[in-house]
Protein backbone atom coordinates (compact mmCIF):
# COMPACT_ATOMS: atom_id res chain seq x y z
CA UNK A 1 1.99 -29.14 -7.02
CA UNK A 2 -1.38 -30.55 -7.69
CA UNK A 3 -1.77 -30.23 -11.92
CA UNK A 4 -5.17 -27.72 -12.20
CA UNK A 5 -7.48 -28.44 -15.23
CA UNK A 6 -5.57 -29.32 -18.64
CA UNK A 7 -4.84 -26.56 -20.91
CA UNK A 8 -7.17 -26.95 -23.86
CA UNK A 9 -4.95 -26.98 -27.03
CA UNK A 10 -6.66 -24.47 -29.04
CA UNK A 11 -5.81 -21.81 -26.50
CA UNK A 12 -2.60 -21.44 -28.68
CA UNK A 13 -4.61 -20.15 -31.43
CA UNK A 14 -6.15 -17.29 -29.63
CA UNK A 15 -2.59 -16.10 -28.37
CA UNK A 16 -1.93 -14.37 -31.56
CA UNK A 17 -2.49 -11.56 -32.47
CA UNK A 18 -2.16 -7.36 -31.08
CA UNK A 19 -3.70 -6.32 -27.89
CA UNK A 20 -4.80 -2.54 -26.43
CA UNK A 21 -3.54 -1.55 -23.21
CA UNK A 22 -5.09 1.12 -22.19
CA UNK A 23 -4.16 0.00 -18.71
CA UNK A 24 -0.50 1.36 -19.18
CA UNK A 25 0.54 4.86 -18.81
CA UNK A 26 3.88 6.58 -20.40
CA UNK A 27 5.94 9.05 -17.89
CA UNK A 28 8.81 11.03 -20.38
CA UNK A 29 12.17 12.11 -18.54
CA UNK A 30 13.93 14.40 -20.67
CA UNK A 31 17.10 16.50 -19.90
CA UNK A 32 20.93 16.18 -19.73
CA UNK A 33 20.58 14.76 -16.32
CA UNK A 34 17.40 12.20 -17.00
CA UNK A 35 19.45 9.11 -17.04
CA UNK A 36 21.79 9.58 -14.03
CA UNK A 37 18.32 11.04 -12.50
CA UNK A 38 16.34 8.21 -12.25
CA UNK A 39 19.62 5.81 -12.25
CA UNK A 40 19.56 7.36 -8.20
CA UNK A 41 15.70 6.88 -7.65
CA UNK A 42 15.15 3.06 -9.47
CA UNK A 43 16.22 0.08 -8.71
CA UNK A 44 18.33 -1.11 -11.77
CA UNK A 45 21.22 0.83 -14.00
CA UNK A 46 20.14 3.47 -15.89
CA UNK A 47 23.45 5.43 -16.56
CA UNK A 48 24.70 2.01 -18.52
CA UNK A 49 21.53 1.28 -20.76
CA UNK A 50 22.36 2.01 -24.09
CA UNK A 51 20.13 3.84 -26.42
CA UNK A 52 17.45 1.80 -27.85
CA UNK A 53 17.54 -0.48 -25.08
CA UNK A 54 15.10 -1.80 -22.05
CA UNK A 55 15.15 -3.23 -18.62
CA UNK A 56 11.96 -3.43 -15.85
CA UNK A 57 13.16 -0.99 -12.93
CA UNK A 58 11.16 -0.66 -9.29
CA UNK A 59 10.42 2.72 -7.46
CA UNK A 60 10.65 2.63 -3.84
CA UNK A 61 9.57 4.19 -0.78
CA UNK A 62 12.83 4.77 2.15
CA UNK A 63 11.69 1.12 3.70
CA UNK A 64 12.35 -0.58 0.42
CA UNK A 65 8.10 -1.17 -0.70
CA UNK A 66 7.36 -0.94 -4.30
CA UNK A 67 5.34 2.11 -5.20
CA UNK A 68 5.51 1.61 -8.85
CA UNK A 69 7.37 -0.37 -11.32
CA UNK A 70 8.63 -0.09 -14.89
CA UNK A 71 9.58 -0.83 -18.21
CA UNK A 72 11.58 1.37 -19.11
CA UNK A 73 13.30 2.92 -22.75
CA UNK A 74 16.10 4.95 -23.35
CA UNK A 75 15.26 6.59 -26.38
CA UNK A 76 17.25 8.75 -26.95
CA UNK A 77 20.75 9.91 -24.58
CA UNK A 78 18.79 12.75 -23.04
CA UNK A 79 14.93 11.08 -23.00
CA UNK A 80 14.08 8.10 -20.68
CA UNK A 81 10.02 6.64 -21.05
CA UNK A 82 9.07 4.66 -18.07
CA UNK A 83 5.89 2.73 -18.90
CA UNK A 84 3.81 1.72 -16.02
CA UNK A 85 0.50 0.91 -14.44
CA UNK A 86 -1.76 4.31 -15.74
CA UNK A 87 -3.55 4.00 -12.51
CA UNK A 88 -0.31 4.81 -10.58
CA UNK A 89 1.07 7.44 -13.03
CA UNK A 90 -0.68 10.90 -11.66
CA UNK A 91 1.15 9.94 -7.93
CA UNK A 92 4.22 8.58 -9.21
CA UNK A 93 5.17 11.47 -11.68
CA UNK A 94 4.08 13.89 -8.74
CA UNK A 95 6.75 12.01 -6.39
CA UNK A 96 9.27 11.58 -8.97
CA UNK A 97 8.85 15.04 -10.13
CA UNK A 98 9.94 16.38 -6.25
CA UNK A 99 13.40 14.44 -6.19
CA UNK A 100 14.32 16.76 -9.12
CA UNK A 101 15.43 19.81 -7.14
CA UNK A 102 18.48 21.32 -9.29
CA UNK A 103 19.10 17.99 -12.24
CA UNK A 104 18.25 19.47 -15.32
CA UNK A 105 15.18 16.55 -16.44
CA UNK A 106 11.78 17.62 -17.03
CA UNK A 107 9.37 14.73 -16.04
CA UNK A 108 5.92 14.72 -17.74
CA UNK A 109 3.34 12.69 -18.69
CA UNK A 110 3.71 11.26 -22.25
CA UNK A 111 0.67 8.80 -22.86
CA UNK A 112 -1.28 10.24 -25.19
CA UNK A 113 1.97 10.87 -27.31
CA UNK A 114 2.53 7.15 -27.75
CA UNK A 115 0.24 4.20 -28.95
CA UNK A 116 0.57 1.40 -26.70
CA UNK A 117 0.38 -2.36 -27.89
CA UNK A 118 0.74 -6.02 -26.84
CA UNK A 119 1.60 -8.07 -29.38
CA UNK A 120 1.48 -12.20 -28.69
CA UNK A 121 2.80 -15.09 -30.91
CA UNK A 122 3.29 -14.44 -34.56
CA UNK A 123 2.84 -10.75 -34.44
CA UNK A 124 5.57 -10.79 -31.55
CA UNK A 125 7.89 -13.14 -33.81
CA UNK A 126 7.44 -10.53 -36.97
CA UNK A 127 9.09 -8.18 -34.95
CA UNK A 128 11.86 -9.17 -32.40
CA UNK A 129 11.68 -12.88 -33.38
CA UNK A 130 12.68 -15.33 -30.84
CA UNK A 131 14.25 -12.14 -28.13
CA UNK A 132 15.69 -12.43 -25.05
CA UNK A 133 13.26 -10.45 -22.26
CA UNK A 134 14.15 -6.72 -22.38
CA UNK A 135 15.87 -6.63 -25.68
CA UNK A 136 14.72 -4.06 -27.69
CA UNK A 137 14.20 -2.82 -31.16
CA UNK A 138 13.87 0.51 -31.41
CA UNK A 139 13.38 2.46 -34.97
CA UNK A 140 11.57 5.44 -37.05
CA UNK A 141 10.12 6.06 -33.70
CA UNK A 142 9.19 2.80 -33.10
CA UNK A 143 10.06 0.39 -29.93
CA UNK A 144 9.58 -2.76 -29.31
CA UNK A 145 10.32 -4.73 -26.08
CA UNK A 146 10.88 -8.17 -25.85
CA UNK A 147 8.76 -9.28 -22.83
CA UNK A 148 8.99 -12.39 -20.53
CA UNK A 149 6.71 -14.85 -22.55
CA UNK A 150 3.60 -16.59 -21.39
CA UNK A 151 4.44 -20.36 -21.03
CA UNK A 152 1.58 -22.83 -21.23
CA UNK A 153 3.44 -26.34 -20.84
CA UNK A 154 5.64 -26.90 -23.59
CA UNK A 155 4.53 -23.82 -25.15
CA UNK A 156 6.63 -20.45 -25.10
CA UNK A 157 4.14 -17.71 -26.67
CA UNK A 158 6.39 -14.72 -27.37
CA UNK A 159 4.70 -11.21 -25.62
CA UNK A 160 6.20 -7.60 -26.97
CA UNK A 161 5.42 -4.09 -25.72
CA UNK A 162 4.78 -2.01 -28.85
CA UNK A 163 5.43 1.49 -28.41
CA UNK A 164 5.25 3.87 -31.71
CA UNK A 165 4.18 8.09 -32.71
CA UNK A 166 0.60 8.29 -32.88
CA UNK A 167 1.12 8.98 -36.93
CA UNK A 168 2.63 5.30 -37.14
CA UNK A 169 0.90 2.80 -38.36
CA UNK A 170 0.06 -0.44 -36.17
CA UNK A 171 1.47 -3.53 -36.35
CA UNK A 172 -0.60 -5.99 -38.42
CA UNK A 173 -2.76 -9.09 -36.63
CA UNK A 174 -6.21 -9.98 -35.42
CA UNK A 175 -7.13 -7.96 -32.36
CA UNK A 176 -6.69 -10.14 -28.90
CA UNK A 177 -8.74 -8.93 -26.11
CA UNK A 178 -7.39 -7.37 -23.01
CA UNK A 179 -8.43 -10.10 -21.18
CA UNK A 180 -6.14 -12.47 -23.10
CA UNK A 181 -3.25 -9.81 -22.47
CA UNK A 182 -3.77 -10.21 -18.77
CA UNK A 183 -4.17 -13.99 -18.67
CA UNK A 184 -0.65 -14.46 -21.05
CA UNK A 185 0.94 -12.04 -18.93
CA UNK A 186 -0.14 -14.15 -15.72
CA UNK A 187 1.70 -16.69 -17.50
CA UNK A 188 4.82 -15.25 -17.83
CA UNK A 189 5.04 -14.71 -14.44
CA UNK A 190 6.19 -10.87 -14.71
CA UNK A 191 4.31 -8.07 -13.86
CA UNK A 192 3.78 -4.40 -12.90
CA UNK A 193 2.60 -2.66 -9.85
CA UNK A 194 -0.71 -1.75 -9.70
CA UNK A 195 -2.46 0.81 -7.33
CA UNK A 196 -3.98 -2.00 -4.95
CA UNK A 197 -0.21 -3.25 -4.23
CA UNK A 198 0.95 0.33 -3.72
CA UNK A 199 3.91 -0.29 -1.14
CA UNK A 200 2.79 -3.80 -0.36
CA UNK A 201 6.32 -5.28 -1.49
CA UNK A 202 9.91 -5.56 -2.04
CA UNK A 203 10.95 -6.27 -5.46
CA UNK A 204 11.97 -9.52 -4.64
CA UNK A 205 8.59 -10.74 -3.22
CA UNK A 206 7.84 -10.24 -6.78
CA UNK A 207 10.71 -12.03 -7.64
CA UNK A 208 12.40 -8.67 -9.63
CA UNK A 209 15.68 -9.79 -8.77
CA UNK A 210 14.91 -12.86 -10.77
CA UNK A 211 13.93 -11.19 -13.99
CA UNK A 212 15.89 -8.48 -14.20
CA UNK A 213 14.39 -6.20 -12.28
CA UNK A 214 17.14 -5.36 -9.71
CA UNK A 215 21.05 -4.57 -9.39
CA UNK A 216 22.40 -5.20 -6.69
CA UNK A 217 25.64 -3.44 -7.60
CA UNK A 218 25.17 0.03 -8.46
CA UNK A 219 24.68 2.84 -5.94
CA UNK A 220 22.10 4.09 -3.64
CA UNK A 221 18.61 4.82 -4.40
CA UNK A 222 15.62 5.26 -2.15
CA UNK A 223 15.17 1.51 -0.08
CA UNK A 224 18.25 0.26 -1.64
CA UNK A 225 19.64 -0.86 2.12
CA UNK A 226 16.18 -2.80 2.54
CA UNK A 227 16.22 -4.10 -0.44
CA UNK A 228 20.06 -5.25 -0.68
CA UNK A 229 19.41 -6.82 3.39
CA UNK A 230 16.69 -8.96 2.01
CA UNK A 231 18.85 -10.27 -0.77
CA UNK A 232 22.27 -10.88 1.32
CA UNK A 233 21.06 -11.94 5.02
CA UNK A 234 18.98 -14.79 5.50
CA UNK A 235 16.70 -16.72 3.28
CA UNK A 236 13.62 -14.79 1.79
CA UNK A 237 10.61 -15.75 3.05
CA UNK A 238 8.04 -13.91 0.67
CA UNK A 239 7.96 -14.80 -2.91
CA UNK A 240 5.88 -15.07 -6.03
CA UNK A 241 3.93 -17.88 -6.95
CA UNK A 242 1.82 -18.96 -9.91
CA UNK A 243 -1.65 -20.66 -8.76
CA UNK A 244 -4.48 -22.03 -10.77
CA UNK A 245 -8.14 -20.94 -9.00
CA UNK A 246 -11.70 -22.15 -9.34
CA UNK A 247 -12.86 -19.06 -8.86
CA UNK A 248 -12.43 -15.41 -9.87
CA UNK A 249 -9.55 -13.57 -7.79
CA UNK A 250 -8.56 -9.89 -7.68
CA UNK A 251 -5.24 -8.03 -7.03
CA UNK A 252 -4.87 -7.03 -3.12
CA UNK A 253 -6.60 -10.50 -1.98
CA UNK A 254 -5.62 -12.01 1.11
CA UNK A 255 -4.65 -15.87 0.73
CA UNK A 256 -4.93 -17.60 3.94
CA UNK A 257 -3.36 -21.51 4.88
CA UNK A 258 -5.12 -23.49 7.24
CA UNK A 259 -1.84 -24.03 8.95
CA UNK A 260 -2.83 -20.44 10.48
CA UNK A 261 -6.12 -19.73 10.00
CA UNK A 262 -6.31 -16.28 11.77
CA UNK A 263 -2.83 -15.00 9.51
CA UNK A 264 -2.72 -14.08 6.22
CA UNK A 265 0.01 -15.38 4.11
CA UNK A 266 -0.33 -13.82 0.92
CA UNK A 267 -1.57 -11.30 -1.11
CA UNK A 268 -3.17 -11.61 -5.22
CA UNK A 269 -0.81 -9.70 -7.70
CA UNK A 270 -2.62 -10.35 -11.20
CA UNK A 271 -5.50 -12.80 -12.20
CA UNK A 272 -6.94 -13.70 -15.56
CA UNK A 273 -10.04 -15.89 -16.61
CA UNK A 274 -8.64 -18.70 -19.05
CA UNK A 275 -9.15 -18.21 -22.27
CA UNK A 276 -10.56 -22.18 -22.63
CA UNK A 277 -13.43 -20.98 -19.40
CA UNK A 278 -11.27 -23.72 -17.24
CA UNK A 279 -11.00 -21.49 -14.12
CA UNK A 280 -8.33 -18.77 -13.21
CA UNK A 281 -4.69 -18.68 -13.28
CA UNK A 282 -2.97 -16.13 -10.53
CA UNK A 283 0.32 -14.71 -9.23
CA UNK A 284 0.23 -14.59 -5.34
CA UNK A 285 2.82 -13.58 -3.41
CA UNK A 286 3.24 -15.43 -0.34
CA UNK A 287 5.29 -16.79 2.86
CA UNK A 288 7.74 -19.81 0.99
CA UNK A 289 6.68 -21.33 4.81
CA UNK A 290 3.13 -21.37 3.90
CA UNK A 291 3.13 -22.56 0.44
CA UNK A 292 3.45 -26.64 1.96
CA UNK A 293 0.73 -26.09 3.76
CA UNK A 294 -2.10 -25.07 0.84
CA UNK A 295 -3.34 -21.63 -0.53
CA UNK A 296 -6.78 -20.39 0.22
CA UNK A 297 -8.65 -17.57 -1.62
CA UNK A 298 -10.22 -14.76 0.85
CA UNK A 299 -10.10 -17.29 4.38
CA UNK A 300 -8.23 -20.22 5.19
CA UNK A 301 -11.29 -22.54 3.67
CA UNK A 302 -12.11 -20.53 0.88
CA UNK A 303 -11.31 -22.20 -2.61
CA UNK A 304 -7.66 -23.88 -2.59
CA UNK A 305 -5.45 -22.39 -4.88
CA UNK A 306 -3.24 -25.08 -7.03
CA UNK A 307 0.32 -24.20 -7.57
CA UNK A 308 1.75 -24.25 -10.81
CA UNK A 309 5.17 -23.97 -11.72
CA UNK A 310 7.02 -20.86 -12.29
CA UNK A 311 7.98 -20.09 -16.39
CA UNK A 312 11.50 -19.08 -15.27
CA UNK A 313 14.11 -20.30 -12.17
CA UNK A 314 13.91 -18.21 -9.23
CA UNK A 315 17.53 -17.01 -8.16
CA UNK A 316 19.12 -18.89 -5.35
CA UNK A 317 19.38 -16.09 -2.08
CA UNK A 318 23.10 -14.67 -1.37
């Protein structure tokens, strides 16, 4: 991995503070049968999260491709809110909403009843301290989830989701730009599906199974035998990378390696501009084969792409 330009230390200063994300969306399931409902549509346990409590969940098409992802809070024992990518909230509530046949759930859309924040650093720390990802603290209609953080060398800079009743008041802390939301969150190394990776993945070529977005024990839900086959035969041979870039990059850009010029290898998941103006940082998620051989952005001698190291170990394959 060759090193990309050196983080510039007063970056740290500028991840502080509470972010807008209007980019998020909030889908409500409510009913006697929400939980068990989506616990047979997502890919992690529903029926076992406890009140109060979080974990990141995938939706899947029948061949196991990603078609939206959450976080997800169970509020209440009857009320799930999945938290997603707003510009994949109209189709996903409209294909969640035809799996409910006879459960007794109600799915709706629930943004405007919640104000959405991302808090980073200090703010973070005044509210779930130093968290484990997906804990959760949940209170006088309140929630806040402990997100992966965004490391920057030897520097862990907490990230919470901030969900609270629009009567509620914020939490307190200069306003960060959504920019710097999106370049931490790059950083962390987790993210959410977005409309231009609409079925382009498994979870694990976003490496889900590695953060908690996956079990790989309960029952069947839709591309649950794709998704276990990847996991238990054979080596995977597409996962998520963190890259630094010279120039700008967009999510659903092709990487190429001059290995195979005509072939392309990867695909962008998230960029950010760096706060500091020293390039781009990137998740791409690529062939493991091609990684050896040198990222390119758009055609195999476009601008190399420098990988960085991952903020968290990637589980070893079963």
């Amino acid at each position: 991995m060759n090193p990309p330009a050196k983080i510039s230390p007063h970056i740290n200063s500028l991840l502080d503070g509470v972010s807008p994300l209007d980019h998020l969306g909030v889908i409500q399931a409510q009913g006697e049968d929400a939980a068990s409902f989506l616990h047979n549509q997502l890919s992690n346990d529903v029926l076992l999260l406890p009140v109060g409590q979080s974990r990141l969940a995938a939706f899947c098409s029948a061949k196991g491709r990603m078609q939206a992802s959450f976080v997800l809070i169970k509020t209440a024992p009857d009320t799930v809110l999945l938290v997603l990518s707003l510009d994949l909230l109209a189709p996903t509530l409209k294909r969640l909403s035809m799996f409910v046949l006879r459960a007794k759930v109600k799915m709706s859309d629930a943004t405007a009843q919640w104000q959405l924040r991302g808090l980073l650093g200090d703010s973070a720390r005044a509210v779930l301290s130093e968290a484990m990802p997906w804990q959760t603290a949940s209170k006088d209609g309140v929630h806040a989830v402990a997100l992966y953080p965004a490391v920057l060398g030897d520097m862990h800079v907490p990230r919470t989701l901030w969900l609270s009743e629009p009567s509620h008041a914020l939490p307190p802390g200069v306003e960060v730009s959504s920019e710097v939301w999106a370049w931490a969150e790059v950083m962390s190394g987790v993210t959410l599906v977005t409309q231009p990776l609409f079925e382009a993945f498994v979870p694990q070529m976003l490496n889900y199974e590695s953060v908690g977005g996956v079990n790989f024990k309960k029952g069947c839900y839709p591309g649950q035998e794709v998704v276990a086959r990847s996991q238990f035969r054979g080596t995977l041979k597409r996962r998520m990378a963190l890259v630094h870039s010279p120039v700008a990059l967009s999510a659903g850009q092709e990487v190429f390696t001059p290995a195979d010029p005509d072939q392309t290898c990867g695909t962008v998941v998230l960029s950010a501009a760096r706060p500091d103006g020293q390039g781009f940082d990137a998740l791409v998620s690529g062939t493991v084969e091609s990684q050896s051989n040198g990222w390119h952005a758009g055609q195999a001698d476009g601008a190399a792409l420098d990988l960085m190291p991952l903020p968290y170990v990637l589980l070893e394959d079963i």
